[in-house]
Protein backbone atom coordinates (compact mmCIF):
# COMPACT_ATOMS: atom_id res chain seq x y z
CA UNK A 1 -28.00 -126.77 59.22
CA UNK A 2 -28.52 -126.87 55.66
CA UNK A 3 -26.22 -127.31 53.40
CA UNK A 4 -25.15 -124.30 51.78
CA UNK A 5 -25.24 -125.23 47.71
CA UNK A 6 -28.12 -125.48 45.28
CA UNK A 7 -27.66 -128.51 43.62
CA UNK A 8 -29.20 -129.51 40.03
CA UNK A 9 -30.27 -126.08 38.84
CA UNK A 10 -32.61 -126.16 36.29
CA UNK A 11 -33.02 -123.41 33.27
CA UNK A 12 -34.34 -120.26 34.41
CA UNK A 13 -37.40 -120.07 32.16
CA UNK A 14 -39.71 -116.98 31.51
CA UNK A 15 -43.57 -117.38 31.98
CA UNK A 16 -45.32 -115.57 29.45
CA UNK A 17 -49.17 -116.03 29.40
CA UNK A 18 -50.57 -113.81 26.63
CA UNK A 19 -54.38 -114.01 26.52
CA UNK A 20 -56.88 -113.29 23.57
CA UNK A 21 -57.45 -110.02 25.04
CA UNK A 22 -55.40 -106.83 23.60
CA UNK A 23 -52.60 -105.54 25.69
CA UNK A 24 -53.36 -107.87 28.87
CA UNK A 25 -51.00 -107.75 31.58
CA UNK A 26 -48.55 -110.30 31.47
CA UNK A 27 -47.18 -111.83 34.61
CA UNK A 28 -44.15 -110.87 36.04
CA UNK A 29 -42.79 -114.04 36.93
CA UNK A 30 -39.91 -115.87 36.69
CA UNK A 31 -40.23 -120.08 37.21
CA UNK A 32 -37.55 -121.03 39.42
CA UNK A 33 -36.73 -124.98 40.20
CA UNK A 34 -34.08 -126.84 42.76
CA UNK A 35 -33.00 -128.88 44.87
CA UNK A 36 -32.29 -127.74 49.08
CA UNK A 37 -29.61 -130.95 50.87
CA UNK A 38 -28.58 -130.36 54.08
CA UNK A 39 -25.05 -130.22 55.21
CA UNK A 40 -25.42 -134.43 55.62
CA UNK A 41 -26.18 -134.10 52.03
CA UNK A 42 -29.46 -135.13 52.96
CA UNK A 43 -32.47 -133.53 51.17
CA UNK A 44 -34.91 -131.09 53.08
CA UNK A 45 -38.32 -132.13 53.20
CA UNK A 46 -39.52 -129.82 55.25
CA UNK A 47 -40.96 -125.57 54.58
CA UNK A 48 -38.44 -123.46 54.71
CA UNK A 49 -38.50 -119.64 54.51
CA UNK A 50 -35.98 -118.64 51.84
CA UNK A 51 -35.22 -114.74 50.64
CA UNK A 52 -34.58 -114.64 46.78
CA UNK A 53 -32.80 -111.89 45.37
CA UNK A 54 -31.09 -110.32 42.29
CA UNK A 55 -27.65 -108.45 42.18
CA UNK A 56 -26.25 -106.43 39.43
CA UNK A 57 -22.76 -108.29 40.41
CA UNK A 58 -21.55 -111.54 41.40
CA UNK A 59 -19.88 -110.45 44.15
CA UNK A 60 -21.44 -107.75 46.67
CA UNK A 61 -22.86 -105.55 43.98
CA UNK A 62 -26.43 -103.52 44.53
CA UNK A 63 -29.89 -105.28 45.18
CA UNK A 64 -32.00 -105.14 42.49
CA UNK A 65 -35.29 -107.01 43.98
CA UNK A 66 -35.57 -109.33 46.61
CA UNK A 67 -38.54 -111.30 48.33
CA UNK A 68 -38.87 -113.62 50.97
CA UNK A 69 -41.38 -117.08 49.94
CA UNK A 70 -41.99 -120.04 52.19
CA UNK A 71 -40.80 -122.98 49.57
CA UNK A 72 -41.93 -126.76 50.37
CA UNK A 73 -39.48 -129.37 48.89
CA UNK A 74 -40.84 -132.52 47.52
CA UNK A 75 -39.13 -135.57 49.14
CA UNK A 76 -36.03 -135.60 47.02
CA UNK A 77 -35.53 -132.11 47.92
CA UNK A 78 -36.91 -130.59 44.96
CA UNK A 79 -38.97 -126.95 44.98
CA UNK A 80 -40.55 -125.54 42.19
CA UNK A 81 -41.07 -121.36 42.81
CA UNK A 82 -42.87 -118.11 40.84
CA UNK A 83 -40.26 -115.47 41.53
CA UNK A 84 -41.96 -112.44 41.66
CA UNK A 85 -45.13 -113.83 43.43
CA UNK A 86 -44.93 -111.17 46.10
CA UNK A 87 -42.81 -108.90 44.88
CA UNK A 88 -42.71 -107.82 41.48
CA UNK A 89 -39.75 -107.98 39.36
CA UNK A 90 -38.78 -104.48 38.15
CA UNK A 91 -38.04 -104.20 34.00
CA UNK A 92 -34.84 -101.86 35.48
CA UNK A 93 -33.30 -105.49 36.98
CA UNK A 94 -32.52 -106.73 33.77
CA UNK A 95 -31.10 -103.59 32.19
CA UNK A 96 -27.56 -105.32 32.34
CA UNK A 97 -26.32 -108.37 33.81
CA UNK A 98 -28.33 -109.85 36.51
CA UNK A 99 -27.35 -112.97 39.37
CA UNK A 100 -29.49 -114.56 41.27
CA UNK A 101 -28.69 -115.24 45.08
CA UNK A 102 -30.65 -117.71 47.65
CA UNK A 103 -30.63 -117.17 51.29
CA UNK A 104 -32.27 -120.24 53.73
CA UNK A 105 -33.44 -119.22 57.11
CA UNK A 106 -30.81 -118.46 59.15
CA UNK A 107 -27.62 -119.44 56.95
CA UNK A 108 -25.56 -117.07 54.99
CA UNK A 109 -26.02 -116.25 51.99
CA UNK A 110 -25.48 -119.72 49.26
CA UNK A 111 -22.35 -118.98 46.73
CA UNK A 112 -21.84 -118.13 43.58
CA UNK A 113 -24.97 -116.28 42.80
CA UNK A 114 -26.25 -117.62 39.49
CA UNK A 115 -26.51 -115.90 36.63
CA UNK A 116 -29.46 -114.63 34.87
CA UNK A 117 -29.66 -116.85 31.18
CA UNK A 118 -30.91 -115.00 28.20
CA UNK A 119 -33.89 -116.82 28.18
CA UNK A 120 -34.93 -114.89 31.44
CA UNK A 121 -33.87 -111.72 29.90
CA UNK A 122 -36.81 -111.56 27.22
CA UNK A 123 -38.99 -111.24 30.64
CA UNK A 124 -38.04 -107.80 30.09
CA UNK A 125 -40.37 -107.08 27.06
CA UNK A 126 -43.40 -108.52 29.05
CA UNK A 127 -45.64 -105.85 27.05
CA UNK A 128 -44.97 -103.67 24.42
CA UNK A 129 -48.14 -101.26 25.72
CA UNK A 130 -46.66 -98.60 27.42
CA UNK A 131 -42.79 -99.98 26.43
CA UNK A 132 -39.66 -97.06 26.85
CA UNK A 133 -37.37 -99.15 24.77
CA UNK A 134 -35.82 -102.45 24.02
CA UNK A 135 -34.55 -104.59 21.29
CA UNK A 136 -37.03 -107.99 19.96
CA UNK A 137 -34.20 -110.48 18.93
CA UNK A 138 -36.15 -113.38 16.57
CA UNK A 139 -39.57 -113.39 14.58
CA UNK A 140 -42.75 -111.46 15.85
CA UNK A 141 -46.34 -112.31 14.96
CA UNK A 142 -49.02 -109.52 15.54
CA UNK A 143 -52.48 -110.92 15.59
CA UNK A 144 -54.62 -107.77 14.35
CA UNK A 145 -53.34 -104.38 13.79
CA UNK A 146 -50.14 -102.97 14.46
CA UNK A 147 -50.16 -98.99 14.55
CA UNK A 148 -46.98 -96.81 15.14
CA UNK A 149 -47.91 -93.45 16.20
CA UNK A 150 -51.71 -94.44 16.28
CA UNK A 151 -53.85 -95.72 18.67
CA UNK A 152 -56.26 -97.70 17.11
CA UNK A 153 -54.65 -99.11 13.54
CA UNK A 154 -57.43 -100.19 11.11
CA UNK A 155 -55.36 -101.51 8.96
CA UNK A 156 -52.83 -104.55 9.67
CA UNK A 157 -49.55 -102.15 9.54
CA UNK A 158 -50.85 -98.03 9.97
CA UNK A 159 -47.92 -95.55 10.57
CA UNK A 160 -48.38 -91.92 11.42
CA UNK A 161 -44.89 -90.14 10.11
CA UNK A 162 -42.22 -91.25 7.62
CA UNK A 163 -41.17 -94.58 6.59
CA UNK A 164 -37.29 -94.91 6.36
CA UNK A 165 -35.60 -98.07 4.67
CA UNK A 166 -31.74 -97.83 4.46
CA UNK A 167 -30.91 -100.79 2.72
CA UNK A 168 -32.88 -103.55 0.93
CA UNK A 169 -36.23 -101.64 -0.06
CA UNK A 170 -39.33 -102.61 -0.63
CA UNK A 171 -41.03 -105.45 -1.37
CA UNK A 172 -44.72 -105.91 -3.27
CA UNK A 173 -46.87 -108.65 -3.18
CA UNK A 174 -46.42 -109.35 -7.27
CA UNK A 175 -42.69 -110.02 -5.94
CA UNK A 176 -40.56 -107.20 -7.29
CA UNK A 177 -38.58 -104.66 -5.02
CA UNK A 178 -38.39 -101.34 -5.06
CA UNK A 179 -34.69 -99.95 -4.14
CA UNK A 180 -35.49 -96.45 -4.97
CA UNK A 181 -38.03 -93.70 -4.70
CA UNK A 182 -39.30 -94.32 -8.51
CA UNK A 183 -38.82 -96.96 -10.94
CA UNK A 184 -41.11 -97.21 -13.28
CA UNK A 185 -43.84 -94.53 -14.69
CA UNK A 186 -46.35 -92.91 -12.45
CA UNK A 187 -49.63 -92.21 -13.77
CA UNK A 188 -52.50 -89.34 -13.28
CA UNK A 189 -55.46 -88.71 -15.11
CA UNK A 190 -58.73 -87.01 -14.74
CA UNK A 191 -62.15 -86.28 -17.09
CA UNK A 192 -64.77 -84.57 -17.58
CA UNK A 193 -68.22 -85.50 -19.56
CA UNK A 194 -69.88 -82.00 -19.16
CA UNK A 195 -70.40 -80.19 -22.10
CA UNK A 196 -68.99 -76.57 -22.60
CA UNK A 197 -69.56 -74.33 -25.70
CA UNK A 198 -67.06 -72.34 -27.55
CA UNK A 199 -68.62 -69.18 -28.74
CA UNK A 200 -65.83 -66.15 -28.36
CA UNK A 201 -63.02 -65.87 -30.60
CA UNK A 202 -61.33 -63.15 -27.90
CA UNK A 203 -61.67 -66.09 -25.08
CA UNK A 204 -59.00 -68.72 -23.94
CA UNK A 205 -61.06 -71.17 -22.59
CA UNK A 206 -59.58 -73.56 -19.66
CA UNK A 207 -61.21 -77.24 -20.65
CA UNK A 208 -59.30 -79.25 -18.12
CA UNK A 209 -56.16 -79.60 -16.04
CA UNK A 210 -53.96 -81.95 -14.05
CA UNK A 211 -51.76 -81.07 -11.31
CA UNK A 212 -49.38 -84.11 -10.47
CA UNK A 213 -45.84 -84.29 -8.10
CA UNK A 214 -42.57 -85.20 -9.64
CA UNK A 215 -40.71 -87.32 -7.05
CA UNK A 216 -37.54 -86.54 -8.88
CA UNK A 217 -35.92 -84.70 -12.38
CA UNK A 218 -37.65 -86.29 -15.17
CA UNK A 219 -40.40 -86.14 -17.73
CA UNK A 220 -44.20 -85.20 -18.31
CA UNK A 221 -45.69 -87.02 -20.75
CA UNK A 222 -49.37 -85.44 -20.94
CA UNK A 223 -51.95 -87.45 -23.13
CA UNK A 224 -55.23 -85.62 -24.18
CA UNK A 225 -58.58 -86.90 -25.84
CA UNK A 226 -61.12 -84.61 -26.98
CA UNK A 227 -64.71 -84.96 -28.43
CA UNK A 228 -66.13 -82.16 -29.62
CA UNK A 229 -69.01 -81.03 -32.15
CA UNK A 230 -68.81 -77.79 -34.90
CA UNK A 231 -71.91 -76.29 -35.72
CA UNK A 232 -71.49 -75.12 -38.95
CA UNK A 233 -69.06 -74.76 -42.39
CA UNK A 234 -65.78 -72.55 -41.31
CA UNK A 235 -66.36 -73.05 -38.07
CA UNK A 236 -62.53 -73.53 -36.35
CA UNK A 237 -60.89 -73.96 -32.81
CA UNK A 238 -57.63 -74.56 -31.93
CA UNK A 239 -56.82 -76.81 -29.06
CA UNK A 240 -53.49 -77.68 -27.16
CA UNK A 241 -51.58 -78.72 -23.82
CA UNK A 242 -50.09 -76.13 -21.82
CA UNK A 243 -48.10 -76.03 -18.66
CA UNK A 244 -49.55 -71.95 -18.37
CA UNK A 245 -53.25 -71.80 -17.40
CA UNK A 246 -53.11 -68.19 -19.70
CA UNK A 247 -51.10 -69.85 -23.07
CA UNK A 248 -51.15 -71.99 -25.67
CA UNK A 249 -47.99 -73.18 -27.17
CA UNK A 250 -46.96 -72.26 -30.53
CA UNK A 251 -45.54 -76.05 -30.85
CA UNK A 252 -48.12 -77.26 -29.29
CA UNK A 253 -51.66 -75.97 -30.96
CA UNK A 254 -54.02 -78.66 -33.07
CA UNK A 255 -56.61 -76.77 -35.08
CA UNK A 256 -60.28 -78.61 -35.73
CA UNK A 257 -62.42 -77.25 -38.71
CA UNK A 258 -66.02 -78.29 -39.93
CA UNK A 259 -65.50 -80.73 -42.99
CA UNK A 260 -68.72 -81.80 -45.12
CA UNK A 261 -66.28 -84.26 -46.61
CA UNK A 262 -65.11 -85.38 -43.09
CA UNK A 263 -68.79 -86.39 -41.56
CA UNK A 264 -69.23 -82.74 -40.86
CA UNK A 265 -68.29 -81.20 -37.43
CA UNK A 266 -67.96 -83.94 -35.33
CA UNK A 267 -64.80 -84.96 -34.28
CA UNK A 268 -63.00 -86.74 -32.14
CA UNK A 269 -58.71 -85.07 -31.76
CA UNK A 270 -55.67 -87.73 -29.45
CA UNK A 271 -53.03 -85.17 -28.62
CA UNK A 272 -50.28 -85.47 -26.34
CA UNK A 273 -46.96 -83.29 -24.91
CA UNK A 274 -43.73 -83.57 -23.45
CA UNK A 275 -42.70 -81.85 -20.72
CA UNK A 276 -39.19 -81.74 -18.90
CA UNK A 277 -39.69 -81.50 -14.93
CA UNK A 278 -38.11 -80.71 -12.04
CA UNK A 279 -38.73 -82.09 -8.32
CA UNK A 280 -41.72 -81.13 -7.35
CA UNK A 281 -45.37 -80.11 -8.25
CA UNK A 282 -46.91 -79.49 -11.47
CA UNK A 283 -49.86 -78.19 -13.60
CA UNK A 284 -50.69 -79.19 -17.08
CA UNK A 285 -53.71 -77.51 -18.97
CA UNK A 286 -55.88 -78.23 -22.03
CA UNK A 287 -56.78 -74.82 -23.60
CA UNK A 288 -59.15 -74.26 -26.41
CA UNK A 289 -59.90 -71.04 -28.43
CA UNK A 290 -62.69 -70.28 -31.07
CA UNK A 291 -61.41 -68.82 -34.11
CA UNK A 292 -64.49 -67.61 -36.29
CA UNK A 293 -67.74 -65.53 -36.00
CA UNK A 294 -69.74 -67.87 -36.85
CA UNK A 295 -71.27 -70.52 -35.28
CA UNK A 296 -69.92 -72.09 -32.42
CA UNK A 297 -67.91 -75.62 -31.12
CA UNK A 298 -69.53 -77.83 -28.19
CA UNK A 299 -66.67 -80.06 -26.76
CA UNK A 300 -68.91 -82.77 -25.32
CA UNK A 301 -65.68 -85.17 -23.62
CA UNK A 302 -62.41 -85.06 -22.37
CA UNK A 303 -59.41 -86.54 -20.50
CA UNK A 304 -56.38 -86.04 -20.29
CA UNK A 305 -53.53 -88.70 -18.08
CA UNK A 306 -50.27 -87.97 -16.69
CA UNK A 307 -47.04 -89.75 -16.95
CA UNK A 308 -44.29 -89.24 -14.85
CA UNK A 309 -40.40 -90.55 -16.28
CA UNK A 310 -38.03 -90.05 -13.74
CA UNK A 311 -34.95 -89.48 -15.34
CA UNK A 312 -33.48 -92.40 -14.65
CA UNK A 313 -34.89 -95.62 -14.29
């Protein structure tokens, strides 16, 4: 009869074989060494067919898995198996604690029933592909592209939905961290190098415009330069920035005149605008109007940029 104790157990230890290839299927195996004595205390050198199992309790309890393998002890005794070689192990029989029980041949069943280590635990995130849940304890390197909510990531971290960070923001790869939504200025800008003639003193005419977000309550600070080109003496526009595609603002108007004195009618006009903002989105205008009968103004550039001061900082 053999003797009913396992003697010299050694570390349950996980085998995890990832390969080069994306999302293989990792083995669901558990390596599994010992040493079988008879009841002489003598060791057993000889096959014998042994049923492995795991219980949710020490003691009676449910089966969780079980399979039967033929082990062959070395001549000290010592086996060496792959639970899970003909049956495999279920993710569900490590969803709490787990024991181990070994029954040889004929003889009852050997007591205690060992208890599932940690280390065999992590068997339980064999792939990720596919994964219902479960916690990663420790560091994790991705070779390639990780993707959540998309398939195929191009990029090495790709996320479909919204980021959340509750604590301890974000950090760039100058070093700084940001711990809120805005901390510095945001800027916008846009131009335009086609050239557009003034002509019609009844006309407000729409030059450019700039519609930014406001993450927050802050500040516009709108920053306009204009070339432009008057035909002829008394030939005027006025120019400004307006947050109303339809008006310019009485605080807010430049006017250009022809100047023989001044290199004539070209000229070149920096402007700029503050504007208090609310949350959300915004449009910021540069409006022109020609003021005479005569002649005409060709604005050959412009741009205009965009900056965003939340309120606080």
């Amino acid at each position: 009869m053999l003797r009913r104790s396992l003697l010299a157990l050694s570390t349950l230890i996980l085998v995890i074989s990832i390969s080069n290839t994306a999302y293989a299927e990792v083995p669901q195996l558990i390596n599994y060494q010992g040493i079988l004595l008879s009841s002489e205390n003598a060791p057993i050198i000889t096959p014998v067919s042994v049923v492995f199992a795991i219980w949710d309790a020490e003691i009676d309890g449910d089966s969780l898995w079980s399979e039967t393998q033929t082990v062959t002890p070395d001549t000290d005794g010592r086996f060496n198996v792959l639970l899970g070689a003909i049956s495999p192990i279920p993710d569900s029989a490590f969803s709490g604690d787990a024991f181990l029980s070994m029954k040889v041949e004929t003889d009852e069943e050997m007591a205690p029933r060992s208890l599932l280590a940690s280390v065999a635990h992590t068997y339980r995130v064999r792939t990720v592909d596919g994964a219902s849940g479960g916690a990663i304890t420790g560091n994790l390197t991705v070779a390639g592209n990780l993707g959540v909510g998309i398939e195929e990531p191009t990029e090495p971290l790709e996320v479909q939905g919204t980021i959340s960070s509750t604590a301890g923001g974000f950090k760039f790869p100058d070093g700084s961290t940001q711990l809120s939504a805005m901390r510095s200025s945001a800027i916008a800008s846009v131009g335009l190098s086609n050239s557009v003639r003034l002509d019609d003193w009844t006309t407000l005419t729409q030059l450019l415009s700039k519609t930014v977000q406001a993450p927050t309550q802050g500040h516009m600070l709108v920053m306009v330069t204009v070339e432009m080109n008057l035909s002829s003496n008394g030939t005027s526009v006025e120019i400004g920035i307006s947050d109303q595609v339809d008006l310019l603002p009485e605080d807010g108007i430049y006017n250009l005149s022809y100047s023989p004195d001044a290199g004539g009618g070209s000229r070149v006009l920096s402007i700029h605008r503050h504007f208090p903002v609310n949350e959300g989105e915004h449009t910021f205008f540069l409006l022109a109007r020609y003021l005479t009968t005569v002649g005409f103004a060709d604005v050959i550039t412009r741009h205009m940029s965009v900056i965003f001061i939340p309120e606080t900082l």
